[in-house]
Each structure stands twice: as C-alpha cells, then as structure tokens.
N, C-alpha and C. Protein backbone atom coordinates (compact mmCIF):
# COMPACT_ATOMS: atom_id res chain seq x y z
N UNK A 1 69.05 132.42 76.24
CA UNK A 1 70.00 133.38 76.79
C UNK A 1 70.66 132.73 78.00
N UNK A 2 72.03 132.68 77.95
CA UNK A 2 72.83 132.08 78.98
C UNK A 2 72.57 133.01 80.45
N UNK A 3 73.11 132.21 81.66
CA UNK A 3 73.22 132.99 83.02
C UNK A 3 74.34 134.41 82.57
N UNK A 4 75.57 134.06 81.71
CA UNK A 4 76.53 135.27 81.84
C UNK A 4 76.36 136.16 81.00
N UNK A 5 75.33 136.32 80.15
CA UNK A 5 74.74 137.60 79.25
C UNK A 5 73.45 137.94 80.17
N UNK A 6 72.92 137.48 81.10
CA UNK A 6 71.67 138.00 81.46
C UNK A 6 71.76 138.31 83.27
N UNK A 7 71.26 139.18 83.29
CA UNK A 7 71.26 139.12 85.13
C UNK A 7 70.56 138.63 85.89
N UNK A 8 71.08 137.49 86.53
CA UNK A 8 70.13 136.55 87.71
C UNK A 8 69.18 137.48 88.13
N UNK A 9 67.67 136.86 88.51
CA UNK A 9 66.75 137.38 89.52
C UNK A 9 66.81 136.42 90.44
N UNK A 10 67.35 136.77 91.10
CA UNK A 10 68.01 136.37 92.82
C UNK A 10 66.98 135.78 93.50
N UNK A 11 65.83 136.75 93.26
CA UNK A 11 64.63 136.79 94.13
C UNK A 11 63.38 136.19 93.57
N UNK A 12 63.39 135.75 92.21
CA UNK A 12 62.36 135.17 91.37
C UNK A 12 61.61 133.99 92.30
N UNK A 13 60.32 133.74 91.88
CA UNK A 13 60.05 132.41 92.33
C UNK A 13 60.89 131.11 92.62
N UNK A 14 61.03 131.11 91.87
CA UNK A 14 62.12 129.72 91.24
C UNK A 14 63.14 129.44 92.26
N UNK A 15 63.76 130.75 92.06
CA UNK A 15 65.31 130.54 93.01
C UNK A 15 64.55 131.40 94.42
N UNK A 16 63.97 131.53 94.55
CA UNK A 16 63.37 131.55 96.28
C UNK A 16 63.48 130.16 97.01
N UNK A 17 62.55 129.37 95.46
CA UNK A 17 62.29 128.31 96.38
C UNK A 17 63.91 127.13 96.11
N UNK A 18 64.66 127.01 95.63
CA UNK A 18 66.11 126.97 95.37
C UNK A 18 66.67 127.32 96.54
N UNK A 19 66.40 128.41 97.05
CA UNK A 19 67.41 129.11 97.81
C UNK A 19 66.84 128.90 99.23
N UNK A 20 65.79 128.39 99.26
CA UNK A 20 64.92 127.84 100.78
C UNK A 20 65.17 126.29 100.75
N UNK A 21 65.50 125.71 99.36
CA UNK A 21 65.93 123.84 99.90
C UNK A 21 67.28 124.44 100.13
N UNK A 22 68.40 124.79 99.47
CA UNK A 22 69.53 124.92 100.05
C UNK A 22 69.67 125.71 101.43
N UNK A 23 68.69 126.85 101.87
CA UNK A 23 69.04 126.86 103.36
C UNK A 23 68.47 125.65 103.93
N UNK A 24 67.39 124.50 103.99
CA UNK A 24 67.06 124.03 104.88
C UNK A 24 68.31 123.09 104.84
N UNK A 25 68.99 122.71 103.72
CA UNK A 25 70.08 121.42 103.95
C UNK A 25 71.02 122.09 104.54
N UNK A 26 71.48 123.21 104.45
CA UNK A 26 72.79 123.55 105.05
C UNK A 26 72.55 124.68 106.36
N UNK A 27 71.50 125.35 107.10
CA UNK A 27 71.16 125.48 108.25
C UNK A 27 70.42 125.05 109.37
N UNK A 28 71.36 124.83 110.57
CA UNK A 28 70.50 123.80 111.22
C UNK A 28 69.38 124.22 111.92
N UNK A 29 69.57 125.10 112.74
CA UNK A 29 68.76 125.69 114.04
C UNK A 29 69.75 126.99 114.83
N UNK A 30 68.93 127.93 115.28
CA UNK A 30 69.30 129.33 115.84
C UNK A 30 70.01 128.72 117.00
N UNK A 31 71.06 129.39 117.24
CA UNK A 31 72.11 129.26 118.01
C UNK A 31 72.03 130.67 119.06
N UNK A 32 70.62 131.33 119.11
CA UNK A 32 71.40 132.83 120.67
C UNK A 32 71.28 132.57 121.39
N UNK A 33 70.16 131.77 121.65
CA UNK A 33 70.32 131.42 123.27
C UNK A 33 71.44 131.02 123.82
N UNK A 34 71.51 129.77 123.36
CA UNK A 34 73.30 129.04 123.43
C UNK A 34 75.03 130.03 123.63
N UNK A 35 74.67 130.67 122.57
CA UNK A 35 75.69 131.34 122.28
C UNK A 35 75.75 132.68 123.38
N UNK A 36 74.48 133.45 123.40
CA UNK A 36 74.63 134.38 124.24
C UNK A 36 74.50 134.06 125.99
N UNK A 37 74.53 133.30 126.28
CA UNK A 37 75.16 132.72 127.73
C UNK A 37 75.86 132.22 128.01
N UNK A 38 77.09 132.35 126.71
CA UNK A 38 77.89 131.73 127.47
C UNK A 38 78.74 132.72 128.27
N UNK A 39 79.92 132.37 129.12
CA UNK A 39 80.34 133.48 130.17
C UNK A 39 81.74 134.06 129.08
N UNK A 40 82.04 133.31 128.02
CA UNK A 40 82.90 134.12 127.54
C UNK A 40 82.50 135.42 125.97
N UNK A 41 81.24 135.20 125.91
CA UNK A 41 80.42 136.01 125.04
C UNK A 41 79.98 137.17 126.21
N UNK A 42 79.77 137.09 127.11
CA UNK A 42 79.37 138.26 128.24
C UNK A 42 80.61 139.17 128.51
N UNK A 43 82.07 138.30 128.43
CA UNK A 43 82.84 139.45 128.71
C UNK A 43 84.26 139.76 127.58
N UNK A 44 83.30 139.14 126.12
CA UNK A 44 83.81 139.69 125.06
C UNK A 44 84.74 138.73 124.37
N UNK A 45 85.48 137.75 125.44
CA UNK A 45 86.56 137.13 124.93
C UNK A 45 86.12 135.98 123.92
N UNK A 46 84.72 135.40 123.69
CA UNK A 46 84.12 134.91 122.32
C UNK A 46 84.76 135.48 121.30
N UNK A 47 84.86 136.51 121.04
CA UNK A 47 84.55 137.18 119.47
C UNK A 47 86.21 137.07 119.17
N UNK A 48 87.60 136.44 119.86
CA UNK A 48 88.60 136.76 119.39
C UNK A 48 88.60 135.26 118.92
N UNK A 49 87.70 134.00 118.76
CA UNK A 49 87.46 133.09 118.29
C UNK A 49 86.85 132.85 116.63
N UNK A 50 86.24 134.37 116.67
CA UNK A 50 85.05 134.44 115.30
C UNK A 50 86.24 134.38 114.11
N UNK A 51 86.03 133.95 113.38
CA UNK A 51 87.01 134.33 111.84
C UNK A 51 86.09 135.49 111.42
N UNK A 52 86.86 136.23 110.47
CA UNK A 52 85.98 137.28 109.60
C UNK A 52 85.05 138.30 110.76
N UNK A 53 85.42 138.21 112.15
CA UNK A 53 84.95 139.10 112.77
C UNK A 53 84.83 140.54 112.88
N UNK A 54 86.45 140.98 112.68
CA UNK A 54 86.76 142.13 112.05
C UNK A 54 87.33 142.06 110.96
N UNK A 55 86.95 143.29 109.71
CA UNK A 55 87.11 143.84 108.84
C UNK A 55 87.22 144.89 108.78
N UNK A 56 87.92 145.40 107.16
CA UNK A 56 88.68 146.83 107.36
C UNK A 56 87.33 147.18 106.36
N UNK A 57 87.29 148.98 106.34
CA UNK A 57 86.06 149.24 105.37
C UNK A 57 86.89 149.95 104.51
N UNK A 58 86.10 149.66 103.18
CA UNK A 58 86.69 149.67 101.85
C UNK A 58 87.29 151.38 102.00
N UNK A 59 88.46 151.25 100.77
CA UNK A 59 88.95 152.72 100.83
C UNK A 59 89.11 153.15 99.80
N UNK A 60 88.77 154.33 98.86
CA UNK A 60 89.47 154.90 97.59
C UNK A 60 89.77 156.05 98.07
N UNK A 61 91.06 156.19 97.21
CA UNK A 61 91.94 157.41 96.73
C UNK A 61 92.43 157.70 95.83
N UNK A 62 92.33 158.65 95.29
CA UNK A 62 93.07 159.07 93.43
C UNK A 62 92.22 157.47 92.98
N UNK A 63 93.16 157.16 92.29
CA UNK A 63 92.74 155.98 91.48
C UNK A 63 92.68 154.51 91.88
N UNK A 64 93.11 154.43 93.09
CA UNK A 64 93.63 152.87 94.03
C UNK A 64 92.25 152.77 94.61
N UNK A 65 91.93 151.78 94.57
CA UNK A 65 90.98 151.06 95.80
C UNK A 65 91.20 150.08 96.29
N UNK A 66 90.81 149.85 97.73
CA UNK A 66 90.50 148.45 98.77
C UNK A 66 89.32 148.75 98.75
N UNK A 67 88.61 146.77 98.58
CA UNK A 67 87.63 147.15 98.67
C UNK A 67 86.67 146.39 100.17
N UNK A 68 87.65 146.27 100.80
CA UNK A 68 87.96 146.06 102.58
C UNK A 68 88.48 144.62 102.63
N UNK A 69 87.91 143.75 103.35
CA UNK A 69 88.46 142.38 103.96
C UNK A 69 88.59 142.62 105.59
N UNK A 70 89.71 141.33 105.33
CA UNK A 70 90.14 140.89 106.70
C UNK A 70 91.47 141.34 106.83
N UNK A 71 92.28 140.88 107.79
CA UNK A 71 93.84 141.30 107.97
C UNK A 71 94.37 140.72 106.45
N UNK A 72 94.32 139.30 106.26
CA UNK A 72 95.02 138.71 104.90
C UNK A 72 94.75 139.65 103.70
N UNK A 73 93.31 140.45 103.52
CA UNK A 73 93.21 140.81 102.01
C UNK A 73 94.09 142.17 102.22
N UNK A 74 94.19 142.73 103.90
CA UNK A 74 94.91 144.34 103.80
C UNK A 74 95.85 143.75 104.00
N UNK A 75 96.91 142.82 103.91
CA UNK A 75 98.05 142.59 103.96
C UNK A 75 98.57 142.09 102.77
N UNK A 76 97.60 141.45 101.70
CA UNK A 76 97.65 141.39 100.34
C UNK A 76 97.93 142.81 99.44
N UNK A 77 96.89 143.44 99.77
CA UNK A 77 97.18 144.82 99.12
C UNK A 77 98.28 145.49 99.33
N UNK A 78 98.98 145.80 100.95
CA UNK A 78 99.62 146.20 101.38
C UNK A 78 100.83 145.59 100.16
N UNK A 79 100.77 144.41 100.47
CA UNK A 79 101.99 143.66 99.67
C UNK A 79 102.10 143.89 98.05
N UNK A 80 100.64 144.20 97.44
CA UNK A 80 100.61 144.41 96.33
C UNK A 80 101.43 146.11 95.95
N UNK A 81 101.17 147.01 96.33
CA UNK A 81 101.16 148.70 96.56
C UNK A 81 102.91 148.65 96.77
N UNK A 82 103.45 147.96 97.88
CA UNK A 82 105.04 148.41 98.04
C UNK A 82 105.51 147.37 96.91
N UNK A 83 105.41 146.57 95.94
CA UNK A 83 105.87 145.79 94.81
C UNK A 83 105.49 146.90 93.57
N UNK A 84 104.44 147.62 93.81
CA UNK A 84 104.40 148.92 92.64
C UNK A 84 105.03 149.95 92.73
N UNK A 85 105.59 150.09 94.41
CA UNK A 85 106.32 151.26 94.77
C UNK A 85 107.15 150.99 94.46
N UNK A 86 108.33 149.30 94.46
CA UNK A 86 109.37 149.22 93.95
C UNK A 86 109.72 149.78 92.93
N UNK A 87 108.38 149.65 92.04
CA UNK A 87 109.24 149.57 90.10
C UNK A 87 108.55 151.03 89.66
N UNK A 88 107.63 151.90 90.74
CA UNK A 88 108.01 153.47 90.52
C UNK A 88 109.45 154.16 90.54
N UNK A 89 109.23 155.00 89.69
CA UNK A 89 110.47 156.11 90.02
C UNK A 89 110.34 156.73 91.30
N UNK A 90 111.59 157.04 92.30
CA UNK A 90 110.53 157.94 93.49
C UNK A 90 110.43 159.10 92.87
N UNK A 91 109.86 159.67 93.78
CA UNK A 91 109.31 161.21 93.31
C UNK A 91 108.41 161.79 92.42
N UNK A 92 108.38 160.55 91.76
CA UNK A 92 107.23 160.74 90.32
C UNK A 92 105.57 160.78 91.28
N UNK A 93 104.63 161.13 89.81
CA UNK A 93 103.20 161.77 90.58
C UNK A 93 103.03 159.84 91.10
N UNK A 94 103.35 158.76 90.24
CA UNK A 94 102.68 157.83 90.58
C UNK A 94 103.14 157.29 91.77
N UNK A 95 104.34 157.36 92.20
CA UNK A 95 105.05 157.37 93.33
C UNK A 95 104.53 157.79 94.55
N UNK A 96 104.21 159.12 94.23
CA UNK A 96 103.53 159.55 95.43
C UNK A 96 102.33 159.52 95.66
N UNK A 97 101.55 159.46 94.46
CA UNK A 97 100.30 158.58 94.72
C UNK A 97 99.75 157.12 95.37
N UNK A 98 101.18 156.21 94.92
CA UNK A 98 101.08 154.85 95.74
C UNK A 98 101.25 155.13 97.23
N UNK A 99 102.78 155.93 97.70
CA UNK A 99 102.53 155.90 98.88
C UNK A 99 101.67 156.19 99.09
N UNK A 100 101.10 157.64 99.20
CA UNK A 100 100.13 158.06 99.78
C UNK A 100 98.98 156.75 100.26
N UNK A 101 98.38 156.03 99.48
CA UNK A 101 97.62 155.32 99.52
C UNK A 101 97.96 154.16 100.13
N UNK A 102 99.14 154.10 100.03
CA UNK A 102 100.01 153.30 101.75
C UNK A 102 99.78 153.61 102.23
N UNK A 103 100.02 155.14 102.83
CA UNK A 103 100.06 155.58 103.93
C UNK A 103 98.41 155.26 104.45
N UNK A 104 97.52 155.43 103.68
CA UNK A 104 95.85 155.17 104.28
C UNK A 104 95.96 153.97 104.72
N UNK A 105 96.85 153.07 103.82
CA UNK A 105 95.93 151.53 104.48
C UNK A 105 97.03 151.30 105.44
N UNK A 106 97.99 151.51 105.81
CA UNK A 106 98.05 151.75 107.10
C UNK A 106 97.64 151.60 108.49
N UNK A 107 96.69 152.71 108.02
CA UNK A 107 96.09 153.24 109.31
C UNK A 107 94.62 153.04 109.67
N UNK A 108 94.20 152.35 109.00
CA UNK A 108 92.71 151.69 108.31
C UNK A 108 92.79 150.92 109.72
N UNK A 109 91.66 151.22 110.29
CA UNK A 109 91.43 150.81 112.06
C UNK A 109 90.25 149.44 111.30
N UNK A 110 90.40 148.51 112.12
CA UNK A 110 89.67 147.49 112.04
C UNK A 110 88.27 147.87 112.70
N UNK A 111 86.93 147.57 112.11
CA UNK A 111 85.86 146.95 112.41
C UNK A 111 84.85 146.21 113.11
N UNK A 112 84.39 145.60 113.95
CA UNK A 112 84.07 145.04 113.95
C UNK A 112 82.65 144.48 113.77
N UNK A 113 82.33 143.62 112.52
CA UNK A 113 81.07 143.21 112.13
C UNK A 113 79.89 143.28 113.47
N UNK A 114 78.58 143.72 113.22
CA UNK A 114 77.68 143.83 114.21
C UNK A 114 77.10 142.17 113.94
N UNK A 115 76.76 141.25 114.87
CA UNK A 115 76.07 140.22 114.40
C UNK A 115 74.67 140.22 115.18
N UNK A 116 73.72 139.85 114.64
CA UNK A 116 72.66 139.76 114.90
C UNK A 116 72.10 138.61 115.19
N UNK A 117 71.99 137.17 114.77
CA UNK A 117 71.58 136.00 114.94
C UNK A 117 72.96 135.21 115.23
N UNK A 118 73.15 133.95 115.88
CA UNK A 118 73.72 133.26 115.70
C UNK A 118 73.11 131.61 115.05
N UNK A 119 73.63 130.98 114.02
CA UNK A 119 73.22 129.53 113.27
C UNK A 119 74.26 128.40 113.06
N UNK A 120 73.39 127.43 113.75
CA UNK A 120 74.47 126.01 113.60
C UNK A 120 74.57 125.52 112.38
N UNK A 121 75.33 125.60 111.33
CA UNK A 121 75.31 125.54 109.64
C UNK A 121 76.15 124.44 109.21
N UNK A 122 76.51 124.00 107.96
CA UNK A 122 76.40 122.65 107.77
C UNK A 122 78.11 122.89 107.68
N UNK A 123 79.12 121.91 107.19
CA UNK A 123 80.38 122.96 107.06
C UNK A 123 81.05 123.18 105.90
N UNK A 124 80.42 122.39 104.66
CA UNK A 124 80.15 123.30 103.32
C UNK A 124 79.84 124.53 103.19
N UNK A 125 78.55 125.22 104.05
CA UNK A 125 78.38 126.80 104.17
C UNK A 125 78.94 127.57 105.09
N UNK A 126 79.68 126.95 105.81
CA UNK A 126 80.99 127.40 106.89
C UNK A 126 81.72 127.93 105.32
N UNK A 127 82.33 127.03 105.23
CA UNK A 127 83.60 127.39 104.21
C UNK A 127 83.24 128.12 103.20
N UNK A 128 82.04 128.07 102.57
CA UNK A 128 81.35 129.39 101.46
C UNK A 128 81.29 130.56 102.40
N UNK A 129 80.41 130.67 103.35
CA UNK A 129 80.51 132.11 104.07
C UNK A 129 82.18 132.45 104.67
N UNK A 130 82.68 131.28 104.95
CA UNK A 130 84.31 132.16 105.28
C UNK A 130 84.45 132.50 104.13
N UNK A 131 84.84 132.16 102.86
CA UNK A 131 85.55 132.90 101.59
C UNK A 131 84.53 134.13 101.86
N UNK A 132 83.46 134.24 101.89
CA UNK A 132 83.02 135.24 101.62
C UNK A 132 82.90 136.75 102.70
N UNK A 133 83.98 136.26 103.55
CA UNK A 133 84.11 137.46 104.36
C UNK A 133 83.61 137.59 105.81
N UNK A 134 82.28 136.48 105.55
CA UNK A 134 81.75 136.46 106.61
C UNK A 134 81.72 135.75 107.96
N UNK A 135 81.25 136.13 109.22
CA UNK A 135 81.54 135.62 110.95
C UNK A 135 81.46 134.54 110.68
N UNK A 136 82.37 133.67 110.86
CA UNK A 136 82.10 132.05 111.04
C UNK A 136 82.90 131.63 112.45
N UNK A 137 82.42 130.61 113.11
CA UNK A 137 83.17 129.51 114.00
C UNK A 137 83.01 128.48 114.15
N UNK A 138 84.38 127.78 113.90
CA UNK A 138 84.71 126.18 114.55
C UNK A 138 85.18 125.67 115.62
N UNK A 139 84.04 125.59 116.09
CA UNK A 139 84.54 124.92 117.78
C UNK A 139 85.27 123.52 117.56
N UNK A 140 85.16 123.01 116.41
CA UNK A 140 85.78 121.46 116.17
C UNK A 140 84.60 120.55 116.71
N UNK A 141 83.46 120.91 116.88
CA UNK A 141 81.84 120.07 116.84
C UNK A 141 80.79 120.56 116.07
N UNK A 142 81.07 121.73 115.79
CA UNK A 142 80.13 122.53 115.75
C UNK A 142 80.80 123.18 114.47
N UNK A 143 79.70 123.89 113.19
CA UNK A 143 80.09 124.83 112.55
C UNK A 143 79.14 126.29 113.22
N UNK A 144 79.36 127.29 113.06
CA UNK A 144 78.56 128.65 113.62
C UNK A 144 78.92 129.90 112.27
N UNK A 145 77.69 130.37 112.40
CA UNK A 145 77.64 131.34 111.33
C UNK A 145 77.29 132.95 112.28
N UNK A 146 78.13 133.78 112.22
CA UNK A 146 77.31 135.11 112.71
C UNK A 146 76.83 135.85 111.74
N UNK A 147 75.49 135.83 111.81
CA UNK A 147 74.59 136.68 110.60
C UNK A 147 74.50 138.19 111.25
N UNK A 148 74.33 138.75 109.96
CA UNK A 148 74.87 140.11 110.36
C UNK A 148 73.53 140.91 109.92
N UNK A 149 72.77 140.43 109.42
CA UNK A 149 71.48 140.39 108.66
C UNK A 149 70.25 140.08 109.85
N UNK A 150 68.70 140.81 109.92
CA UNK A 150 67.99 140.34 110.57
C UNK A 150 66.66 140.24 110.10
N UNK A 151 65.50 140.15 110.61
CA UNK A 151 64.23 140.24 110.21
C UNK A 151 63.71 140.09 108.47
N UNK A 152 64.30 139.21 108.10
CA UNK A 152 64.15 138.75 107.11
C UNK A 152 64.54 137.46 106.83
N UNK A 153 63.92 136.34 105.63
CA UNK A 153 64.30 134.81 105.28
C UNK A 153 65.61 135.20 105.00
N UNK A 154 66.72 133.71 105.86
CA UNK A 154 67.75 133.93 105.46
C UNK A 154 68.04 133.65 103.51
N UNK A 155 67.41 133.15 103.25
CA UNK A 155 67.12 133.05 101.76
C UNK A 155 67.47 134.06 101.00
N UNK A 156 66.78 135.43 101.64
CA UNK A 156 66.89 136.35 100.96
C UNK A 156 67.99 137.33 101.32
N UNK A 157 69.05 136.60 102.23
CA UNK A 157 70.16 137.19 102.06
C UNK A 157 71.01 137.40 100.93
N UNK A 158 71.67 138.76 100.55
CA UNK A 158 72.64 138.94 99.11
C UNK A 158 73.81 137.55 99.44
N UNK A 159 74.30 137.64 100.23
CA UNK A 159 75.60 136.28 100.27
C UNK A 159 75.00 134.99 100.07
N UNK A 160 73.90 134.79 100.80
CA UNK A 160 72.94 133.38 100.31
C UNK A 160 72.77 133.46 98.90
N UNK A 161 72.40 134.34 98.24
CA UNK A 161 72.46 134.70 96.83
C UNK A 161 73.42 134.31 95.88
N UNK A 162 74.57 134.66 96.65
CA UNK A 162 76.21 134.82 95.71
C UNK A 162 76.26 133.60 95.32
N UNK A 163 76.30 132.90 97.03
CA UNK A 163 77.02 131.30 97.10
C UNK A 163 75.78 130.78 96.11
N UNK A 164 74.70 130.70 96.28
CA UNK A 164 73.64 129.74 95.08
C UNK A 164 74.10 130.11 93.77
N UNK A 165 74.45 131.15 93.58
CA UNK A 165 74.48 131.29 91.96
C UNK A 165 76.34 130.73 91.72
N UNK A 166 77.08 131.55 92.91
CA UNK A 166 78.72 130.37 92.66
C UNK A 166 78.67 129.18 92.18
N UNK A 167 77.55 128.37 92.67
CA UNK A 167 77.33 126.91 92.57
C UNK A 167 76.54 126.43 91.45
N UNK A 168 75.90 127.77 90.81
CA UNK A 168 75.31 127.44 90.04
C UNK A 168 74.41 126.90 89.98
N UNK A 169 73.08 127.16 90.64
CA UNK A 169 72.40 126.03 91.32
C UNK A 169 71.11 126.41 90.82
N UNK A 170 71.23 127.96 90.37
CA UNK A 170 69.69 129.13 90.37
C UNK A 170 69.15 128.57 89.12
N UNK A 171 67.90 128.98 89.07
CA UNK A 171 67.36 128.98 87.92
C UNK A 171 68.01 129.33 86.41
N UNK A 172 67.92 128.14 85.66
CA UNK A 172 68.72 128.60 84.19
C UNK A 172 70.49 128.69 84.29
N UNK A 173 71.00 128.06 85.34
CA UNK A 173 72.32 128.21 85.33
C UNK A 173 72.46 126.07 85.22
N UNK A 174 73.89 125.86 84.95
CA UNK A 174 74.08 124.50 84.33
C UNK A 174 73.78 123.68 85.66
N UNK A 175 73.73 123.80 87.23
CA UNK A 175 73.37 122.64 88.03
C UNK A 175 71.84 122.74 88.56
N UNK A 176 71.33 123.97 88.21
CA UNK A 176 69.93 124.32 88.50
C UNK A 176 69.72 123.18 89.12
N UNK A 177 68.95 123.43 90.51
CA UNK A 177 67.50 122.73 91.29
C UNK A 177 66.29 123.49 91.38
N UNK A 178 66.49 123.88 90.25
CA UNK A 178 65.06 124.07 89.82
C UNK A 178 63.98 123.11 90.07
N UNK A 179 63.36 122.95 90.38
CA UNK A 179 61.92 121.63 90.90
C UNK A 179 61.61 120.98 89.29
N UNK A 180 61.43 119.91 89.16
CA UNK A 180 60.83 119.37 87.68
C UNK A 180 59.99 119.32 88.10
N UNK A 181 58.74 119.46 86.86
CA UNK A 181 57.88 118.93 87.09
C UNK A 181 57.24 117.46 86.64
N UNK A 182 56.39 116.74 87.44
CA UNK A 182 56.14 115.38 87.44
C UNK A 182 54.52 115.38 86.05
N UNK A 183 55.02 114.10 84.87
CA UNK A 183 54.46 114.23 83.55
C UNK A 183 53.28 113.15 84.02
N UNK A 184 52.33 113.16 84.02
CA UNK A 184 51.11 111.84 84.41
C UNK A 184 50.98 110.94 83.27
C-alpha cells in the first residue's frame, strides 16, 4: 500500500526516530536567552523583523473560505474575490455574496503569533517553515525559528510532521530514512 492511499503515522516508531535525525541536522541550539535580551525584543521593535509574525485567522461565510495566512495569501484572495466580482452580474445572490465576503476580509485585523521558544535552525528549515506560515528570521548570519509550540519534542511538532512527509522522508514514502538494518 502506497503513502497516498494510506494515512501516515506521523508518530510511529520509525518516523519518530526519522523525525529526531532530521531535527538534530537541521536545529541547532535554543536561542531565549539570546534573543530575549536583546534591547529591541524588550521594547517590541524585534517582532517587525519576524516574517510570518502576524497572521490573519481563517474565515468562512456562505460558501467562501480563507483559510488565514499572511498579508500576501489575504491579498491573494482579496485579488482572487474582486476577479469573481468582475464576471458576476451585480445584484445577483452570487454578487452579493462575494462582496459580502469582501467586505469580511477587509476588515480581518491581523494576529499576532504567540512564540514560545526561540531556535538557531539550519536554512533549508528556515525556508520549509517560512512556506509554511511560520515565525522565521534572517539576520543575514543567522537563521531563527519562532516556535509557537512548547513542552514537548520538537519532533513531535504537526509542521515538523508536514515538512518530513513533503520530503518524503517518513517511513514507506520513496526517500524514506528509515534506519536499515545491518545483515552479519
């Protein structure tokens, strides 16, 4: 049975231990101390550095959904919704259903992600956790991850999850690091 008829166990043995060699290669060491003294994290002006810091939270109405992002994905949608409003009739129900649902995202107040740890990360998992929505920064020495996640292996984070199986890496998928075993 292939990976795309069957549903990954994320959490199996296998891909635990999968998902603990790929954090040790691509996280370096906890970054709060560092990070939380510095004098521009004390009076906030850090966080207009973070990518993916703020996000909008997902929205349905009638039949439309966002299912949140950053400014680019609500400015995607935005862009998508008035290109459907074009080729509505006005006045029609679907018409006023699109606006309407303009009119929400709109007004959709930004977010901002709570972070909990800060991690010096490799910048392969920089660029997987940016697609994926999540706090990243490049100081241009440094990659930085803001985990939003706590008291638990980062392993067993769902996004640590995504990116291993994106890559294909989990158990039973085509690049598996799965461990071989050694024949005497």
């Amino acid at each position: 049975m292939n990976t795309t008829t069957r549903r990954l166990d994320f959490n199996s043995l296998i891909n635990q231990t999968i998902k603990d060699r790929f954090v040790g290669i691509n996280i370096y060491c906890n970054l709060n101390s560092m990070i939380c003294e510095r004098e521009d994290y004390k009076n906030g002006g850090f966080f207009e550095e973070i990518e993916n810091y703020f996000s909008y939270p997902e929205l349905s109405i009638h039949n439309h959904y966002f299912e949140g992002g950053d400014q680019s994905d609500l400015d995607e949608k935005i862009e998508e919704i008035e290109g459907q409003l074009e080729k509505s009739e006005m006045g029609s129900t679907k018409f006023l259903d699109l606006d309407n649902f303009l009119s929400e995202l709109n007004v959709l107040d930004i977010e901002p992600q709570e972070i909990f740890e800060w991690w010096a990360i490799s910048r392969h998992l920089h660029t997987k956790l940016k697609e994926r929505g999540e706090p990243v920064w490049d100081d241009g020495s440094m990659y930085v991850w803001g985990r939003c996640t706590t008291g638990q292996a980062i392993s067993l984070d769902y996004g640590i999850s995504v990116i291993c199986s994106n890559m294909e890496i989990l158990d039973g998928q085509e690049y598996s690091w799965k461990p071989t075993t050694k024949k005497d």
